[in-house]
N, C-alpha and C. Protein backbone atom coordinates (compact mmCIF):
# COMPACT_ATOMS: atom_id res chain seq x y z
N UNK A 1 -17.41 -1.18 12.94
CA UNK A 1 -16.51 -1.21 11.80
C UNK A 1 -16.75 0.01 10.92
N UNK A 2 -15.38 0.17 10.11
CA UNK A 2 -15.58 1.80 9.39
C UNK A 2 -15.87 1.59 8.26
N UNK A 3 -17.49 1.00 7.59
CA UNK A 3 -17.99 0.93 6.07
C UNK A 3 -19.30 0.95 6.43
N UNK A 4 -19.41 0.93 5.27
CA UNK A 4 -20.98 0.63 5.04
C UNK A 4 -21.95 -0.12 4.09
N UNK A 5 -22.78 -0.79 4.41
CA UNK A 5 -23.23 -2.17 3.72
C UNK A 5 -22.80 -2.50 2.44
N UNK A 6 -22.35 -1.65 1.48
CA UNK A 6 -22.42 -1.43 0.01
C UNK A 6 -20.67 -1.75 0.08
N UNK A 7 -19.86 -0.97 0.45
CA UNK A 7 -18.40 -1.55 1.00
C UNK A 7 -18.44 -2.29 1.54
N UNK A 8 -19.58 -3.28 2.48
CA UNK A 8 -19.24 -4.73 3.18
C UNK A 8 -19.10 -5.98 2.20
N UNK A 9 -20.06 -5.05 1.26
CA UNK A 9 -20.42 -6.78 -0.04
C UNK A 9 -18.86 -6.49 -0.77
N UNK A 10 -18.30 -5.31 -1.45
CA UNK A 10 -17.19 -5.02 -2.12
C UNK A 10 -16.25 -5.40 -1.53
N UNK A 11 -15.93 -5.64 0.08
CA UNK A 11 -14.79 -6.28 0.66
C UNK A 11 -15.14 -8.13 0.53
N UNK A 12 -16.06 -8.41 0.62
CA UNK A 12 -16.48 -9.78 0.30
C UNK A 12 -16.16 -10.24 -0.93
N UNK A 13 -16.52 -9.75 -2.06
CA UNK A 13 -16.21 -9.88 -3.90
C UNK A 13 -14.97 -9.96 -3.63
N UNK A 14 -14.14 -9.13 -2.74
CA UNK A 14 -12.50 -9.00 -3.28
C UNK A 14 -11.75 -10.58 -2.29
N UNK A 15 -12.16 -9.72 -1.36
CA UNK A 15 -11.81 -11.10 -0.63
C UNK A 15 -11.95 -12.85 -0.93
N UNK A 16 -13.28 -12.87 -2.06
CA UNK A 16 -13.38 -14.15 -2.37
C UNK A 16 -11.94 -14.55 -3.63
N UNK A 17 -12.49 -12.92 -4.32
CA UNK A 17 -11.17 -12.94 -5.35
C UNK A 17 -9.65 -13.14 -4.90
N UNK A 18 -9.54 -12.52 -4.19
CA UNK A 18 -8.28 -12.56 -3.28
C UNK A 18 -7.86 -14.41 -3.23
N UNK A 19 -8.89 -15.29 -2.39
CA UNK A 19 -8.39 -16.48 -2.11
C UNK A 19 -8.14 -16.96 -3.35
N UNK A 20 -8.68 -16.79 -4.70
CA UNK A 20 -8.49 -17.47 -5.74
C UNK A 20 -7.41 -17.40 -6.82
N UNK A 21 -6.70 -15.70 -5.88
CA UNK A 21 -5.83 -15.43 -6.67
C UNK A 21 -4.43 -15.30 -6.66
N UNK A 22 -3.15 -16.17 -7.58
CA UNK A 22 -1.86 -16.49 -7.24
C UNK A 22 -0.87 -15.37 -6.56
N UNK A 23 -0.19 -15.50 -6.20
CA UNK A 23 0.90 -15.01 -5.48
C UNK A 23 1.46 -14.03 -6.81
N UNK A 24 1.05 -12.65 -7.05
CA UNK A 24 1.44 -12.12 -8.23
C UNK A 24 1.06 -10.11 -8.07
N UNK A 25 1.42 -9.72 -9.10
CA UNK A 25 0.75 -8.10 -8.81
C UNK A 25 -0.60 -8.19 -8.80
N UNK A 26 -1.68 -9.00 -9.22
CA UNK A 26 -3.39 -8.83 -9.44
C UNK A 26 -2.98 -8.92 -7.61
N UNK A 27 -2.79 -10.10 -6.74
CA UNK A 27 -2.90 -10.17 -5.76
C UNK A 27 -2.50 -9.10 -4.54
N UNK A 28 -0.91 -8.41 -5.40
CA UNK A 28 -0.67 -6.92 -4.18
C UNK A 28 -1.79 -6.19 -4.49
N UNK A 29 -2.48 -5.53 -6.19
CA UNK A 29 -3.55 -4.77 -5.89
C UNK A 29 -4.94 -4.75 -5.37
N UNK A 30 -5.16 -5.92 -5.16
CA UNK A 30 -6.60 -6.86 -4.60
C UNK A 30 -6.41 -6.56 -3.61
N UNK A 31 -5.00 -6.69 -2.85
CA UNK A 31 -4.50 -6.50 -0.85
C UNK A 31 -5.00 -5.04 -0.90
N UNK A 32 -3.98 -4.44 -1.29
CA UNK A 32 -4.22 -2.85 -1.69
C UNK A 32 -5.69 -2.23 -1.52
N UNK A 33 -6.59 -2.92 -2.40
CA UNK A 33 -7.74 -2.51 -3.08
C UNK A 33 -8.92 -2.68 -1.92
N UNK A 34 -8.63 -4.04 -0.93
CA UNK A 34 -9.28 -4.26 0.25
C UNK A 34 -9.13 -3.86 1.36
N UNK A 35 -7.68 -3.37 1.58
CA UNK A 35 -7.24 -2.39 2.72
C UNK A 35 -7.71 -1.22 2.63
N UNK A 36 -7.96 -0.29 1.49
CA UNK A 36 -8.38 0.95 0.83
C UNK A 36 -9.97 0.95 1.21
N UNK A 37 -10.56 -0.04 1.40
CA UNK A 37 -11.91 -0.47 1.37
C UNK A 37 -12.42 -0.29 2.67
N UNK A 38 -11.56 -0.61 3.47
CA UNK A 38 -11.57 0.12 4.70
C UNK A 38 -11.35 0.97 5.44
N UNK A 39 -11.20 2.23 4.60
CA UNK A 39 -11.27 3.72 4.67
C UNK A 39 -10.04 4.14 5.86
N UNK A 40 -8.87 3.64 5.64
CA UNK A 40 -7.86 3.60 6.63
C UNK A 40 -7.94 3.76 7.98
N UNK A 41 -9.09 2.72 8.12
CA UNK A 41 -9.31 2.27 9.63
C UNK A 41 -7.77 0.97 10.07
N UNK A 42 -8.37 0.57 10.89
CA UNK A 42 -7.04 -0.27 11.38
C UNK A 42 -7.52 -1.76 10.83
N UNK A 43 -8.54 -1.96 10.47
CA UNK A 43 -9.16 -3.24 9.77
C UNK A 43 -8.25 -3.54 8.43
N UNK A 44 -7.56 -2.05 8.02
CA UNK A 44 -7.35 -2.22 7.04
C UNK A 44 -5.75 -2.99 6.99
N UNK A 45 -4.74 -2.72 8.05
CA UNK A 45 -3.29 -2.80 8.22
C UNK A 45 -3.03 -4.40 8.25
N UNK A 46 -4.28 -5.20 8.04
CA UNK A 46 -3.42 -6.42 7.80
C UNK A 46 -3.44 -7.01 6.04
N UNK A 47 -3.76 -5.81 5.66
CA UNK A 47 -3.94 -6.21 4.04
C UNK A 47 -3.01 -5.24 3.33
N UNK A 48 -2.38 -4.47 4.06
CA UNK A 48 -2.03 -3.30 3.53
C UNK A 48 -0.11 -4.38 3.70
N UNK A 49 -0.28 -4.62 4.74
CA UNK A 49 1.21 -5.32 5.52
C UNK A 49 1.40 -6.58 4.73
N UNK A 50 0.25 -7.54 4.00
CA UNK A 50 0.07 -9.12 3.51
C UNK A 50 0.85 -8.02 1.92
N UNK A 51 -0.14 -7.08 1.49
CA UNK A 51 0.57 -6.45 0.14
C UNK A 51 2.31 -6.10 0.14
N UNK A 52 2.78 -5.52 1.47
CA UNK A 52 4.10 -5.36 1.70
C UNK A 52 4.69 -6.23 1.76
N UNK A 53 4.50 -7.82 2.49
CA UNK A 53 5.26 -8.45 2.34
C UNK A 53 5.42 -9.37 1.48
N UNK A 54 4.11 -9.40 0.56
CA UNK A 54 4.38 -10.32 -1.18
C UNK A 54 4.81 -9.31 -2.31
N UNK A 55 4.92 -8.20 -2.09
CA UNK A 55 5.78 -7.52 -2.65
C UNK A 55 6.65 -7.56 -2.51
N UNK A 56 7.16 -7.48 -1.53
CA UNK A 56 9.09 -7.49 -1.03
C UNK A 56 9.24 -8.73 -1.44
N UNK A 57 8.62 -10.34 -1.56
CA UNK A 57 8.34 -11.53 -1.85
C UNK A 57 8.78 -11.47 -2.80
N UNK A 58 8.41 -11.07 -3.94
CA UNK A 58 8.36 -11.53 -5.13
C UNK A 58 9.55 -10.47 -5.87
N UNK A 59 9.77 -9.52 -5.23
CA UNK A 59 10.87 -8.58 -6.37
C UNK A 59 12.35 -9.21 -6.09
N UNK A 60 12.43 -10.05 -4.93
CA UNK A 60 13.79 -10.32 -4.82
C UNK A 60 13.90 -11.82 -6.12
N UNK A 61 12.85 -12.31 -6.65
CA UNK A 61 13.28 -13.12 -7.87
C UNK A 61 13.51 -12.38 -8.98
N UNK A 62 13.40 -10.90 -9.08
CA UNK A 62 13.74 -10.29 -10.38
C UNK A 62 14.79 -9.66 -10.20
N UNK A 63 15.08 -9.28 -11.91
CA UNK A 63 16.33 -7.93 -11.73
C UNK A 63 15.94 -7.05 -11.85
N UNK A 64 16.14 -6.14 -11.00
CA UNK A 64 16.74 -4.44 -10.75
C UNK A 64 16.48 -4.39 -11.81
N UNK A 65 15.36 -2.90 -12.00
CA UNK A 65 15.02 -2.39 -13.22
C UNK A 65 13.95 -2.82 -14.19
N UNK A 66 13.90 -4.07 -14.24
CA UNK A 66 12.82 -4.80 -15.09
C UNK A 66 11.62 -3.85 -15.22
N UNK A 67 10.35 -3.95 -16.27
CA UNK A 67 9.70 -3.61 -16.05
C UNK A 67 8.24 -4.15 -14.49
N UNK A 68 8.68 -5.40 -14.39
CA UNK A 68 7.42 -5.88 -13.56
C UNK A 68 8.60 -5.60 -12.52
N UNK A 69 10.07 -5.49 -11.87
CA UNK A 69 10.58 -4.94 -10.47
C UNK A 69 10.33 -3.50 -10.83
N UNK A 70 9.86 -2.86 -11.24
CA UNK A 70 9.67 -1.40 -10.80
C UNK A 70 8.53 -1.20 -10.96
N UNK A 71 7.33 -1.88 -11.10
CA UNK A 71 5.98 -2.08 -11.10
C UNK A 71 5.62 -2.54 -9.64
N UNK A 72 6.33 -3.68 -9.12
CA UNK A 72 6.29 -4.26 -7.78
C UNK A 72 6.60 -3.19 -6.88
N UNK A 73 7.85 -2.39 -7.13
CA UNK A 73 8.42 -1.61 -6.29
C UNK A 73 7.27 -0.40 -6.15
N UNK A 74 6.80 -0.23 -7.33
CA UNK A 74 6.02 0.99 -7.14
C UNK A 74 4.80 0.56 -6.08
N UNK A 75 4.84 -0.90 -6.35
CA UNK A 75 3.39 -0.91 -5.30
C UNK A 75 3.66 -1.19 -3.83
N UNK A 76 5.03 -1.23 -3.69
CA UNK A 76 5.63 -1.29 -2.04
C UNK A 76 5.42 -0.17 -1.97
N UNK A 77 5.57 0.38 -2.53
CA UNK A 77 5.55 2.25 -2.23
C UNK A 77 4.14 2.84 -1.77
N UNK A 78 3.25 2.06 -2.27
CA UNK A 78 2.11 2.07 -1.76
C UNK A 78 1.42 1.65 -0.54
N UNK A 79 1.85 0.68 -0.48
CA UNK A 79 1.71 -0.16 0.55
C UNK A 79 2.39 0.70 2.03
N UNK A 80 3.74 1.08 1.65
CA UNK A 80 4.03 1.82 2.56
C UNK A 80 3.26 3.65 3.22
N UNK A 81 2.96 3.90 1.87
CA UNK A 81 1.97 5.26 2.69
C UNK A 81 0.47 4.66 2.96
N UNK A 82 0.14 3.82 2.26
CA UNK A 82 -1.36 3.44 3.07
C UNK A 82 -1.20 3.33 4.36
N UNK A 83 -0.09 2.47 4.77
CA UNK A 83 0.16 2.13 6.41
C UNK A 83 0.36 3.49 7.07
N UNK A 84 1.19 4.19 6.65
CA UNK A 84 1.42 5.17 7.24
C UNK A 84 0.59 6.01 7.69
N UNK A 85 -0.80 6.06 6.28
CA UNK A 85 -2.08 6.63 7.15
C UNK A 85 -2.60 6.16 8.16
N UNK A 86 -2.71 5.17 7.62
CA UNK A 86 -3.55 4.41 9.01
C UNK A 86 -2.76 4.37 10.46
N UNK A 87 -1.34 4.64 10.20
CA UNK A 87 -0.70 4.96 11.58
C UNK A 87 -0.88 6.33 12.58
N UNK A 88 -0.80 6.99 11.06
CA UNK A 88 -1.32 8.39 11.18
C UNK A 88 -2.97 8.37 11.71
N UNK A 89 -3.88 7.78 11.41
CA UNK A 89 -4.91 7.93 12.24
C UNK A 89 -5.33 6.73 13.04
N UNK A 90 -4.50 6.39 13.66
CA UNK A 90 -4.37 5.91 15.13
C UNK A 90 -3.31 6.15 15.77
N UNK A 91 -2.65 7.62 15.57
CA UNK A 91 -2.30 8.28 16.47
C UNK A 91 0.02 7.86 16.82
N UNK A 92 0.06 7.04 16.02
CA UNK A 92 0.81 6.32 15.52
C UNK A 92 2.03 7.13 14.84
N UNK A 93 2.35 8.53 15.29
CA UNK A 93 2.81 9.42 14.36
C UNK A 93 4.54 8.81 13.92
N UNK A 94 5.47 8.20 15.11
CA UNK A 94 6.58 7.92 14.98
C UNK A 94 6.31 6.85 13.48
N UNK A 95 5.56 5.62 13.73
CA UNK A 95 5.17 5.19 12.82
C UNK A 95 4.84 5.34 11.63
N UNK A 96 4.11 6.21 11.32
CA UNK A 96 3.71 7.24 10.48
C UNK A 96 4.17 7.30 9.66
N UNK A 97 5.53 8.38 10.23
CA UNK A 97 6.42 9.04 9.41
C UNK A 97 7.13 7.85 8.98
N UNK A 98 7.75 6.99 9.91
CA UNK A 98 8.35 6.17 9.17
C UNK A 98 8.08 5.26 8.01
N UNK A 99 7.20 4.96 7.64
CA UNK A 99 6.24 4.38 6.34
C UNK A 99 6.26 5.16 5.12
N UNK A 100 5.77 6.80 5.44
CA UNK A 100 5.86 7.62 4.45
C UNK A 100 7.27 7.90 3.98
N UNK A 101 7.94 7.78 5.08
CA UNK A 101 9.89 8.03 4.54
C UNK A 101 10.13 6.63 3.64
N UNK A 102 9.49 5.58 4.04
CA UNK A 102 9.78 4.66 3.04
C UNK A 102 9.50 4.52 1.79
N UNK A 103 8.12 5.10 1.68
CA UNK A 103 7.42 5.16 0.52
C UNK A 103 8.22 6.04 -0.39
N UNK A 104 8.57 7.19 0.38
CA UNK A 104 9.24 8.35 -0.52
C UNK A 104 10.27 7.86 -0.95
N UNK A 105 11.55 6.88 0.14
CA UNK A 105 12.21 6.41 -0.37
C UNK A 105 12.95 5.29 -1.49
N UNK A 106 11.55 5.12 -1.52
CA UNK A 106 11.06 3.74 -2.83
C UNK A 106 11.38 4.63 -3.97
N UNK A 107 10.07 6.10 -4.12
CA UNK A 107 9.55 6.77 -4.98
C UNK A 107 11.20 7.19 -5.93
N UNK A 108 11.84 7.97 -4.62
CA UNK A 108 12.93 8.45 -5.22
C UNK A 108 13.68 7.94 -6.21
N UNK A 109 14.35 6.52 -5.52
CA UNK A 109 14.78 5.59 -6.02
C UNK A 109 14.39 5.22 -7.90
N UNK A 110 13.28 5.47 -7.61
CA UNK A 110 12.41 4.90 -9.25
C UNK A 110 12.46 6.04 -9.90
N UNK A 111 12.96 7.66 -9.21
CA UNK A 111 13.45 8.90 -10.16
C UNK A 111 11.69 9.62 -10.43
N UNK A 112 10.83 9.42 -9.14
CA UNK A 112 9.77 9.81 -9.23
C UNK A 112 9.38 10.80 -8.68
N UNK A 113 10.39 11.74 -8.39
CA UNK A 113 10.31 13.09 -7.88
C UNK A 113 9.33 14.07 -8.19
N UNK A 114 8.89 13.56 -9.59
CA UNK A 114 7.94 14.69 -10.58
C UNK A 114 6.36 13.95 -10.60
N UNK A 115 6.35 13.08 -9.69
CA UNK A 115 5.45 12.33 -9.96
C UNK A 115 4.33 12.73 -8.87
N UNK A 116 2.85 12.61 -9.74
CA UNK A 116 1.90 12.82 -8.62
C UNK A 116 1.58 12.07 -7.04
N UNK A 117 2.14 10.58 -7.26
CA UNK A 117 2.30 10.13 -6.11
C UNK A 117 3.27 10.59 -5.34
N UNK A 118 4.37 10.67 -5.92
CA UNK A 118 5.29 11.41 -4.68
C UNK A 118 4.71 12.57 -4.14
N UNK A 119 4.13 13.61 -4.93
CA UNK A 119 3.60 14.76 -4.21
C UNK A 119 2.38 14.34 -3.39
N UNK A 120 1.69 13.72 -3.41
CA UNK A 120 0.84 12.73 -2.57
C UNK A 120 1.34 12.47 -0.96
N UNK A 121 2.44 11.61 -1.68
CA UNK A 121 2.77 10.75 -0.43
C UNK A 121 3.68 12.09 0.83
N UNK A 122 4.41 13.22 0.21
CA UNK A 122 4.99 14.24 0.93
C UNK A 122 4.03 15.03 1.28
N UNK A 123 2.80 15.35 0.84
CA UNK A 123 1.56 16.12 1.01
C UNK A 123 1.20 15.12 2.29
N UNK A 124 1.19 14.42 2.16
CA UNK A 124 0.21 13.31 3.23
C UNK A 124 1.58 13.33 4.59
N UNK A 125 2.75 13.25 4.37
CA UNK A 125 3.52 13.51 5.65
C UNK A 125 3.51 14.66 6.64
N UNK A 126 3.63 15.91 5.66
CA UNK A 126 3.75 17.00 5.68
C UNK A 126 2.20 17.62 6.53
N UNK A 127 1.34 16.81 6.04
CA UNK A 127 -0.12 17.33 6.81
C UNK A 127 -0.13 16.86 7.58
N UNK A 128 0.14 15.83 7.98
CA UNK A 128 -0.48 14.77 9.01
C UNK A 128 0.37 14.22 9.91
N UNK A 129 1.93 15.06 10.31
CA UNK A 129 3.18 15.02 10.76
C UNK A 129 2.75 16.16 11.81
């Protein structure tokens, strides 16, 4: 596995946190935060995918625009280039790209063109494409 003892106990803390915690944004960034934890190995793509799909979960009860739907949205956006790395390093490139086009296409959407994550997430296609 890709950590090391000190990241084994930090995926444990989150993970306990994780079970205790509701169906909400603490819970996409906890997914997030434990997939990340696993240094975008492939250990990480089922926490990264659980964050994508309680995100997509939960924004279809809001409206367009809100502050917590463009908070959610921003963290699909995340969710989508984490995967994409990790597709990206397992070789996964069709995949890849397609994650990061999503992410970007989230980003856009939210008018985040100027934003350091977008240059992130096109830096991270652009290299690793």
């Amino acid at each position: 596995s890709n950590q090391n003892p000190a990241t084994s106990n930090q995926i444990d803390s989150l993970k306990k946190i994780l079970d205790a915690t509701k169906e909400d944004t603490t819970k996409i960034k906890l997914l997030i935060q434990v997939g990340a934890a696993f240094l975008s190995s492939k250990e990480s793509l089922p926490y990264s995918q659980q964050a994508l799909e309680l995100s997509q979960k939960l924004v279809l009860n809001l409206n367009e625009g809100t502050v917590l739907w463009i908070t959610i949205k921003k963290l699909e956006a995340v969710c989508y280039n984490d995967i994409g790395v990790v597709q990206k390093n397992l070789s996964n490139y069709p995949q890849a790209l397609d994650n990061y086009l999503k992410s970007l296409r989230i980003r856009e959407s939210l008018g985040m063109e100027s934003s350091n994550d977008y240059a992130m997430n096109l830096n991270n296609m652009l290299k690793n494409i």
